[in-house]
Protein backbone atom coordinates (compact mmCIF):
# COMPACT_ATOMS: atom_id res chain seq x y z
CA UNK A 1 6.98 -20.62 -7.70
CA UNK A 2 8.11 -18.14 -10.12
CA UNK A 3 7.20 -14.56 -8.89
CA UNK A 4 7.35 -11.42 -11.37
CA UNK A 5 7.56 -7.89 -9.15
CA UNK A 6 7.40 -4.67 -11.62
CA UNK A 7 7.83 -1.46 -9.46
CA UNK A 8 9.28 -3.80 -6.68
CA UNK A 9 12.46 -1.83 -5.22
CA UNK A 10 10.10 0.39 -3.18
CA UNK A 11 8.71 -0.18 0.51
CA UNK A 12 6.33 -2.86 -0.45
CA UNK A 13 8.26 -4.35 -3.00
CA UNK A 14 11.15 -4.99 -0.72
CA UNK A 15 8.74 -6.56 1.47
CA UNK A 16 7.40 -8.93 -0.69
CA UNK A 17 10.99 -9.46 -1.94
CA UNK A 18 12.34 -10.50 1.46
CA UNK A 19 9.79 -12.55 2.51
CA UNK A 20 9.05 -14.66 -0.85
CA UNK A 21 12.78 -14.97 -1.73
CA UNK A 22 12.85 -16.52 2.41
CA UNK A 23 10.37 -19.24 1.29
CA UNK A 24 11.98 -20.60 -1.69
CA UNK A 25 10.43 -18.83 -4.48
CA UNK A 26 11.90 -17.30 -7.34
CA UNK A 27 11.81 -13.72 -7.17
CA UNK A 28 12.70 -11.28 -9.88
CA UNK A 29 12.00 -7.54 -9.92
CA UNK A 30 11.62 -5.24 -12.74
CA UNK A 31 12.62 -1.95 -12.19
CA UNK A 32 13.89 1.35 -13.93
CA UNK A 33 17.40 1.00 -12.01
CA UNK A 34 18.41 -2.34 -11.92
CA UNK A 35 21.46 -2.44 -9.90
CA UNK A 36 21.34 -5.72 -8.33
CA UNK A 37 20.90 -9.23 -9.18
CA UNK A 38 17.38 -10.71 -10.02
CA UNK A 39 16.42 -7.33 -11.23
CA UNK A 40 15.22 -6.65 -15.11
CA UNK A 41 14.70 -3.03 -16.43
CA UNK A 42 11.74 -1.72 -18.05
CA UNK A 43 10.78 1.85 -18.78
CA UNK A 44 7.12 1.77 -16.67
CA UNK A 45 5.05 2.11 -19.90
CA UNK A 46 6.04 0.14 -22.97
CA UNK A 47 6.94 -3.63 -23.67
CA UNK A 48 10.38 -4.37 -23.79
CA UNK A 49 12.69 -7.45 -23.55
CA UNK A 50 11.53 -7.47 -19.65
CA UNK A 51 8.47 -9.10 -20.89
CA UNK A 52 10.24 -12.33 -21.14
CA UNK A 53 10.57 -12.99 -17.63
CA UNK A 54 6.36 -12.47 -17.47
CA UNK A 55 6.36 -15.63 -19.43
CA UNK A 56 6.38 -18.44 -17.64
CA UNK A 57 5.90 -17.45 -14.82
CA UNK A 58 3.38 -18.08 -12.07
CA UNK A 59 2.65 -14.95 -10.03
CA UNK A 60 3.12 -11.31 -11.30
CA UNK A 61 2.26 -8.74 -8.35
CA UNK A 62 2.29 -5.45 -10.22
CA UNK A 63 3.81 -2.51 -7.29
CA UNK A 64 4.89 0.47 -10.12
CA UNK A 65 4.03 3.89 -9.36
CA UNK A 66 5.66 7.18 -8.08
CA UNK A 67 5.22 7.56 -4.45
CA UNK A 68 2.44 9.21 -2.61
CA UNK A 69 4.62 10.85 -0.35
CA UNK A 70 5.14 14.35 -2.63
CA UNK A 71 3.69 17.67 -2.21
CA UNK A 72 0.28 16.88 -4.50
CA UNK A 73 0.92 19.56 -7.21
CA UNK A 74 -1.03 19.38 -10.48
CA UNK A 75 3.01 18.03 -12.16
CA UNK A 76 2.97 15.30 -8.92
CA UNK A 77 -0.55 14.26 -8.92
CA UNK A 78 -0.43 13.43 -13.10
CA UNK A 79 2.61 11.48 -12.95
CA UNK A 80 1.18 9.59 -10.14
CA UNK A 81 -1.78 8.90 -12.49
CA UNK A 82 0.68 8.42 -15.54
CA UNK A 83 3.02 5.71 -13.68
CA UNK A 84 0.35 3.56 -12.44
CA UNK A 85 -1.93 3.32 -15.29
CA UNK A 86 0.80 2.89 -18.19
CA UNK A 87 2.84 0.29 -15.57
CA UNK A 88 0.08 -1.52 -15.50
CA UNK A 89 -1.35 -1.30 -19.19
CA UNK A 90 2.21 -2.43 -19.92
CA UNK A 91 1.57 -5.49 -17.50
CA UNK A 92 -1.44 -6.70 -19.03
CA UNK A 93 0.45 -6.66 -22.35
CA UNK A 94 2.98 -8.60 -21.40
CA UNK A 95 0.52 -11.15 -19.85
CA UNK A 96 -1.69 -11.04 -22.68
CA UNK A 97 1.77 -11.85 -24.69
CA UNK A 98 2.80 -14.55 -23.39
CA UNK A 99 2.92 -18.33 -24.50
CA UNK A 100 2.67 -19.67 -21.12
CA UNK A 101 1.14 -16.52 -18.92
CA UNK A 102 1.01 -16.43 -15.09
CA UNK A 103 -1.87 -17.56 -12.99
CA UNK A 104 -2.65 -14.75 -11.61
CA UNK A 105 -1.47 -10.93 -11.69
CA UNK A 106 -2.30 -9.15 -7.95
CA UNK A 107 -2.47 -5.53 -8.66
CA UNK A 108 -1.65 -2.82 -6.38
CA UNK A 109 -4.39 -0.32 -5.84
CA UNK A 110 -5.24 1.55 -2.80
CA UNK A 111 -8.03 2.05 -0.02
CA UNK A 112 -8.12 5.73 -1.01
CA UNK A 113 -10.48 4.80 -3.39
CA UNK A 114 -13.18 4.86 -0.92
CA UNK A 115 -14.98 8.14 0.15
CA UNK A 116 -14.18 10.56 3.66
CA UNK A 117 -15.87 9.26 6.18
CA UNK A 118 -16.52 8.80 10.03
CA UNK A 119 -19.76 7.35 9.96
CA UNK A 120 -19.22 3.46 9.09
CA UNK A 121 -16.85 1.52 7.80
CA UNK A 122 -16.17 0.59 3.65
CA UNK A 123 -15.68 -3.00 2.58
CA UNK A 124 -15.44 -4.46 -0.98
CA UNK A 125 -19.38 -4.65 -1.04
CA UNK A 126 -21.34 -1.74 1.06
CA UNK A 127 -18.03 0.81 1.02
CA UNK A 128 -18.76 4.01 -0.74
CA UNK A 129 -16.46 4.71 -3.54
CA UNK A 130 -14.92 8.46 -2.56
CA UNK A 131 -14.83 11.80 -5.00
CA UNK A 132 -17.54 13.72 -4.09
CA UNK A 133 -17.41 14.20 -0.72
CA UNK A 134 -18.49 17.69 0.51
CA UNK A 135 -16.74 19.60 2.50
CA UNK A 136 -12.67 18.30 1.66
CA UNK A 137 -10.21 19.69 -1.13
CA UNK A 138 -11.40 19.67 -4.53
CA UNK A 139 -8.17 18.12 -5.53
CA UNK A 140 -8.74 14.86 -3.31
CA UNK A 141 -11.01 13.86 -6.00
CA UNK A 142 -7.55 13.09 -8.11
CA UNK A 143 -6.45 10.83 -5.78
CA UNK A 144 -9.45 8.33 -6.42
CA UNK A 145 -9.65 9.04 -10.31
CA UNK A 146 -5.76 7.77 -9.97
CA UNK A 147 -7.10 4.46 -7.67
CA UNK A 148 -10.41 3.91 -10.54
CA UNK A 149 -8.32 4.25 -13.77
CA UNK A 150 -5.32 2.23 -12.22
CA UNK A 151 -7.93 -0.41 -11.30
CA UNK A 152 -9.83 -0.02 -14.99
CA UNK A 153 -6.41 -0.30 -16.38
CA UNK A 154 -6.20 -3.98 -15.04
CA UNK A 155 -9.74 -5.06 -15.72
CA UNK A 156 -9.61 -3.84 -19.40
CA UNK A 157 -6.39 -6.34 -20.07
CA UNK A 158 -7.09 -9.26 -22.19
CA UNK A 159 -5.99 -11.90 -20.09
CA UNK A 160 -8.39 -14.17 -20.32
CA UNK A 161 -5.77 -17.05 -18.78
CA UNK A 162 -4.80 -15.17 -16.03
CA UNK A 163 -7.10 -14.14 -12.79
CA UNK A 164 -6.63 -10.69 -11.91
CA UNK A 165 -6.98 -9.27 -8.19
CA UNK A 166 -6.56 -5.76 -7.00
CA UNK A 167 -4.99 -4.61 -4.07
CA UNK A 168 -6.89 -2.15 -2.12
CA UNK A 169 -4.30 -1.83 0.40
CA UNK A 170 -4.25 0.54 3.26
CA UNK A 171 -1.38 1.46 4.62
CA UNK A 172 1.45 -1.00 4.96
CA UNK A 173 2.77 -1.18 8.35
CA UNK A 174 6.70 -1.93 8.77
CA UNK A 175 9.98 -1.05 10.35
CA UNK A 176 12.18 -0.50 7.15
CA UNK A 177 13.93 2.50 7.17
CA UNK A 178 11.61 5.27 5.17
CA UNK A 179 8.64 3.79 5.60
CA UNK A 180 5.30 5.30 6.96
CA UNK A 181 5.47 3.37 10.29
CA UNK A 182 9.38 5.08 10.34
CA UNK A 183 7.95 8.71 9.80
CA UNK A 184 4.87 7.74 12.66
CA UNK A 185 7.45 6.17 15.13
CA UNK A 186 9.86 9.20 14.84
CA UNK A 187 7.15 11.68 15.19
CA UNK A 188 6.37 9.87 18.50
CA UNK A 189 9.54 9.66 19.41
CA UNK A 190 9.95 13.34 19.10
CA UNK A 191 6.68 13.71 21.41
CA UNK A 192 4.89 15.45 17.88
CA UNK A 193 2.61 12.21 17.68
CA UNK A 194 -0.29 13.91 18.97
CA UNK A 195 -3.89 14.12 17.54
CA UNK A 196 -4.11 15.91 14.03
CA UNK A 197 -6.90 18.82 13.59
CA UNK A 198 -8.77 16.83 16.32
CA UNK A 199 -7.98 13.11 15.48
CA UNK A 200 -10.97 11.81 14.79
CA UNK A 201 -10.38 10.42 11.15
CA UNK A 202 -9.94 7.12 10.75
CA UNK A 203 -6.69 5.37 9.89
CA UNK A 204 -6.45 1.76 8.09
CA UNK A 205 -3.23 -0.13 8.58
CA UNK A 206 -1.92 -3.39 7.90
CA UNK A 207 0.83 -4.93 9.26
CA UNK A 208 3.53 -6.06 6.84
CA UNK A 209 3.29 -9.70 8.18
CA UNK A 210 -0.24 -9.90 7.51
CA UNK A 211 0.29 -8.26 4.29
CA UNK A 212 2.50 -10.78 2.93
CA UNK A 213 0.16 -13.82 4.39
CA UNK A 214 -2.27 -12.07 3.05
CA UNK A 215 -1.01 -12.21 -0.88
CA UNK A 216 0.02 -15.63 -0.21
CA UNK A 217 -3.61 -16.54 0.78
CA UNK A 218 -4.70 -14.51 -2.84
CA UNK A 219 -2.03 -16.11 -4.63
CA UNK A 220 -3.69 -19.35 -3.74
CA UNK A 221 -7.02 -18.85 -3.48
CA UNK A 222 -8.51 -19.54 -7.01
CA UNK A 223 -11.97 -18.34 -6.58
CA UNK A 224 -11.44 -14.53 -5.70
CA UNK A 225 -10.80 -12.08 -7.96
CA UNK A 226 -11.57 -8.25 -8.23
CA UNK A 227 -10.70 -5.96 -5.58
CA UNK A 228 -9.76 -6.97 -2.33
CA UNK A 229 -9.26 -4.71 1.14
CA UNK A 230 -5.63 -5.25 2.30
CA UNK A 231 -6.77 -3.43 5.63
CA UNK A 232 -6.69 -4.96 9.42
CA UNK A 233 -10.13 -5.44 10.68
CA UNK A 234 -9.34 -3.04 13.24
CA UNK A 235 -9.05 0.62 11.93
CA UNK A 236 -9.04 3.65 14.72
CA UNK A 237 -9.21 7.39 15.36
CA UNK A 238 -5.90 8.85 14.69
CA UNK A 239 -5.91 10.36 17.54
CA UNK A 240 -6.61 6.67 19.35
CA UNK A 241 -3.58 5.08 17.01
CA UNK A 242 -0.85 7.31 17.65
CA UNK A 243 -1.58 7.39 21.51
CA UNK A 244 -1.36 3.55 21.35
CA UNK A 245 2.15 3.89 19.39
CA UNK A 246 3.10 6.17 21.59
CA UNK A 247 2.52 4.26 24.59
CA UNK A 248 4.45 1.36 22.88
CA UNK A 249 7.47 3.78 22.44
CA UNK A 250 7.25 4.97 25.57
CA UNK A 251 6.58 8.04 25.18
CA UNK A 252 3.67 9.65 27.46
CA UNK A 253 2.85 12.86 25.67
CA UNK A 254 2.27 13.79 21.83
CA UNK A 255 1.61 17.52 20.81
CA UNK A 256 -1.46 18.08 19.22
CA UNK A 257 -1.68 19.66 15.79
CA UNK A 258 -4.06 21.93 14.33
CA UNK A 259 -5.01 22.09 10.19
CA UNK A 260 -2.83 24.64 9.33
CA UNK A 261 -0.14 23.42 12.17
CA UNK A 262 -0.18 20.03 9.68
CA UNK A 263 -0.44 21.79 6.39
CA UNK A 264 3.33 23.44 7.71
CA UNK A 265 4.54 19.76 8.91
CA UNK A 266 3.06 18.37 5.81
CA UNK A 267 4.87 20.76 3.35
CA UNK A 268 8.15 20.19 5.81
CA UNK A 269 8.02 16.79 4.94
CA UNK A 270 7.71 17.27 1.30
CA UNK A 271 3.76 15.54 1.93
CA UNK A 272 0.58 16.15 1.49
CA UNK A 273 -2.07 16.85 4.49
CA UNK A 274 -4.60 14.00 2.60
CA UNK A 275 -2.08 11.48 3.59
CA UNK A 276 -3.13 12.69 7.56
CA UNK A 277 -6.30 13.94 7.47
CA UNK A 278 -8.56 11.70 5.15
CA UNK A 279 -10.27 9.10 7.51
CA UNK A 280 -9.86 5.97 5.83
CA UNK A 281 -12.32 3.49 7.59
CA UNK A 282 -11.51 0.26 5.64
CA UNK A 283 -12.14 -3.29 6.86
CA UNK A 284 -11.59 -6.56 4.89
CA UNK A 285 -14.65 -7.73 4.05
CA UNK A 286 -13.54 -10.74 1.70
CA UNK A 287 -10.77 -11.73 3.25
CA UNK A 288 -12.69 -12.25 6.24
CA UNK A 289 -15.30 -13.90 4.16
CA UNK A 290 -12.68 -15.85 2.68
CA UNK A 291 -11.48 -17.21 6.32
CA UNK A 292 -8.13 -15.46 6.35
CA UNK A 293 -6.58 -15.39 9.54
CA UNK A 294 -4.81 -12.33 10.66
CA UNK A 295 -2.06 -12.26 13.13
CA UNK A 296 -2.30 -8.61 14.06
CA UNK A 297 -6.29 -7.45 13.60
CA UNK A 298 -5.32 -5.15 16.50
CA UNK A 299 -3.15 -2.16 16.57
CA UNK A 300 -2.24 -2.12 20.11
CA UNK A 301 0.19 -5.56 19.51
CA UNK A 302 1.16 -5.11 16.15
CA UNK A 303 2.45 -0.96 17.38
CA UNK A 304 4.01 -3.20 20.30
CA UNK A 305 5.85 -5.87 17.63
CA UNK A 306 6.90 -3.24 15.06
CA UNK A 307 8.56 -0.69 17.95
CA UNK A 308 10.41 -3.36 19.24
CA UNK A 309 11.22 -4.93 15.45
CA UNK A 310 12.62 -1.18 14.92
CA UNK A 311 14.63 -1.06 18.16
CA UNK A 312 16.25 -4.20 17.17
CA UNK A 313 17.26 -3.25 13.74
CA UNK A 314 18.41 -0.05 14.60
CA UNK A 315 20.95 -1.72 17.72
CA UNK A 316 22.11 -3.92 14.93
CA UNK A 317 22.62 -1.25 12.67
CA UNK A 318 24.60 0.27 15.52
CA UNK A 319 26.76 -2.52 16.52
C-alpha cells in the first residue's frame, strides 16, 4: 500500500511512519524540511511538484499544522488556523488532481472541537460541538473555529473518488521523546503531577498503539466516512489520570496546582492553560459501533505499558 503523510515529521507523523513503514507499506512524507529519504517538500499551502506522489497512491493521511503546544497569542492562534486549513485545501487539490487519486484521505482534526464539559460524555452523534461555553476564556472559542474550518476545509474538496474521514483525535499517547505523555511522565517524575485547579476536567487519551490500529481499521473500512473520535473509551478526571501515572512511575505524591499556579507552569512551558484545564470527555462512538477492538480502553495499563516503554528507551539511549 502506498501511503502519502503531509505534515508527517511531527509526533504523530513519526508514529504512523514507524509503524506503517514496519508492515511493508510504502511510506513517503511531505514536509517543509525534507532532510531524509522518502521525504518530498511542499510549502503547506500551494500545489507543487509534491503533488505527484498523491497520485497513485492509496492512502493520504493529512497531519500538517503548527503545534498546539505555543503560548495561544492572537500571531500563534492564526497561524494555527492558517497551517491547517491551507495544508489541507492544498490536499484536496492535489487529490482532486490526480489521474489515479487515493482511496481515501484520513484527515487530522481534533476532539477540541467539542464543548467544556463535566456532565456527559461527546461522541460523533449526541457530543456537543464547543464555542460557547459560559464561564471559560473568550479566546477558547478559536480553538474550535480552527477544528470546524480545518474539518470544512476537507468536506468542501472535490474528491468525489476519494472517501474522506476526519480525525477527531484526542490526545495521542506515546513515549517519544517531546511528546505529551513525555511532558506528563516528567511532571510525575518530578512529584508536580498533582491535580490541576481541582482536577476534575476530563482528559481523553489514546494510546499510540490503538491509534495506529485504529487508522488501519479506517483505512479499510469502506463504509465510514466523516468524523471519527480517535479517543479510548475510557476518559478520566485529571486529577484520577495523573494519580494512576503516577502510581505507574512510582511516584506516591504529586503537588497540586491552583489556576494561576498553572497559568505560571503553562507560560514556563511555552503552553497554554486550555491544553490542562479544558475537560475533554470524548468517547468513540463509531468506532465502537464499527466493532473496533481496542487494546488499551483503560488508562491504568496503557500508563503501566508506556512508563515502562519509556524506561526502556531511555536505558537504551543510555547504554
Amino acid at each position: 500500500m502506498k501511503v502519502v503523510l503531509p505534515g508527517g515529521t511531527g509526533q504523530i507523523g513519526t508514529i504512523l511512519d514507524r509503524a506503517l513503514t514496519a508492515a511493508g507499506h510504502e511510506v513517503t512524507v511531505v514536509t517543509r524540511h525534507p532532510p531524509g529519504e522518502r521525504q518530498v517538500g511542499w510549502d503547506g499551502a500551494t500545489l507543487g511538484r509534491w503533488a505527484e506522489v498523491v497520485d497513485g497512491s492509496d492512502v493520504v493521511i493529512n497531519l500538517a499544522g503548527r503545534s498546539v503546544s505555543c503560548r495561544y497569542t492572537a500571531e500563534n492562534l492564526r497561524a494555527m488556523m492558517d497551517s491547517r486549513v491551507d495544508s489541507a485545501r492544498a490536499v484536496g487539490q492535489a487529490i482532486a488532481a490526480a489521474a489515479r487519486p487515493p482511496r481515501v484521505w484520513l484527515q487530522m482534526s481534533t476532539a477540541t472541537i467539542y464543548a467544556h464539559r463535566f456532565d456527559a460524555a461527546n461522541d460523533e452523534t449526541t457530543g456537543v460541538i464547543g464555542g460557547f461555553e459560559p464561564g471559560v476564556p473568550g479566546y477558547w472559542s478559536y480553538s474550535v473555529d480552527i477544528a470546524r474550518n480545518w474539518e470544512h476545509a476537507q468536506a468542501e474538496a472535490p474528491t468525489p473518488a476519494t472517501r474522506k474521514v476526519a480525525l477527531r483525535s484526542a490526545m495521542v499517547m506515546s513515549p517519544d521523546r517531546g511528546g505529551v505523555f513525555d511532558v506528563l511522565l516528567g511532571l510525575a517524575r518530578l512529584g508536580l503531577g498533582g491535580p490541576v485547579a481541582g482536577g476534575g476536567q476530563y482528559v481523553s487519551w489514546i494510546h499510540d498503539e490503538d491509534f495506529v490500529r485504529a487508522v488501519e481499521f479506517l483505512i479499510d473500512r469502506g463504509d465510514i466516512e466523516g468524523p471519527v473520535n480517535l479517543a479510548s473509551p475510557g476518559p478520566l478526571p485529571q486529577r484520577e489520570f495523573m494519580r494512576t501515572l503516577r502510581a505507574a512511575r512510582g511516584v506516591p505524591v504529586g503537588l497540586p496546582a491552583t489556576r494561576w499556579m498553572a497559568e505560571l507552569g503553562a507560560f514556563v512551558l511555552r503552553s497554554d492553560t486550555e491544553l490542562l484545564l479544558k475537560s475533554r470527555r470524548v468517547v468513540p462512538g463509531r468506532l465502537s459501533a464499527a466493532g473496533f477492538d481496542f487494546a488499551y480502553p483503560e488508562w491504568r495499563p496503557a500508563a503501566v505499558d508506556l512508563v515502562g516503554r519509556a524506561r526502556l528507551s531511555r536505558s537504551r539511549a543510555a547504554g
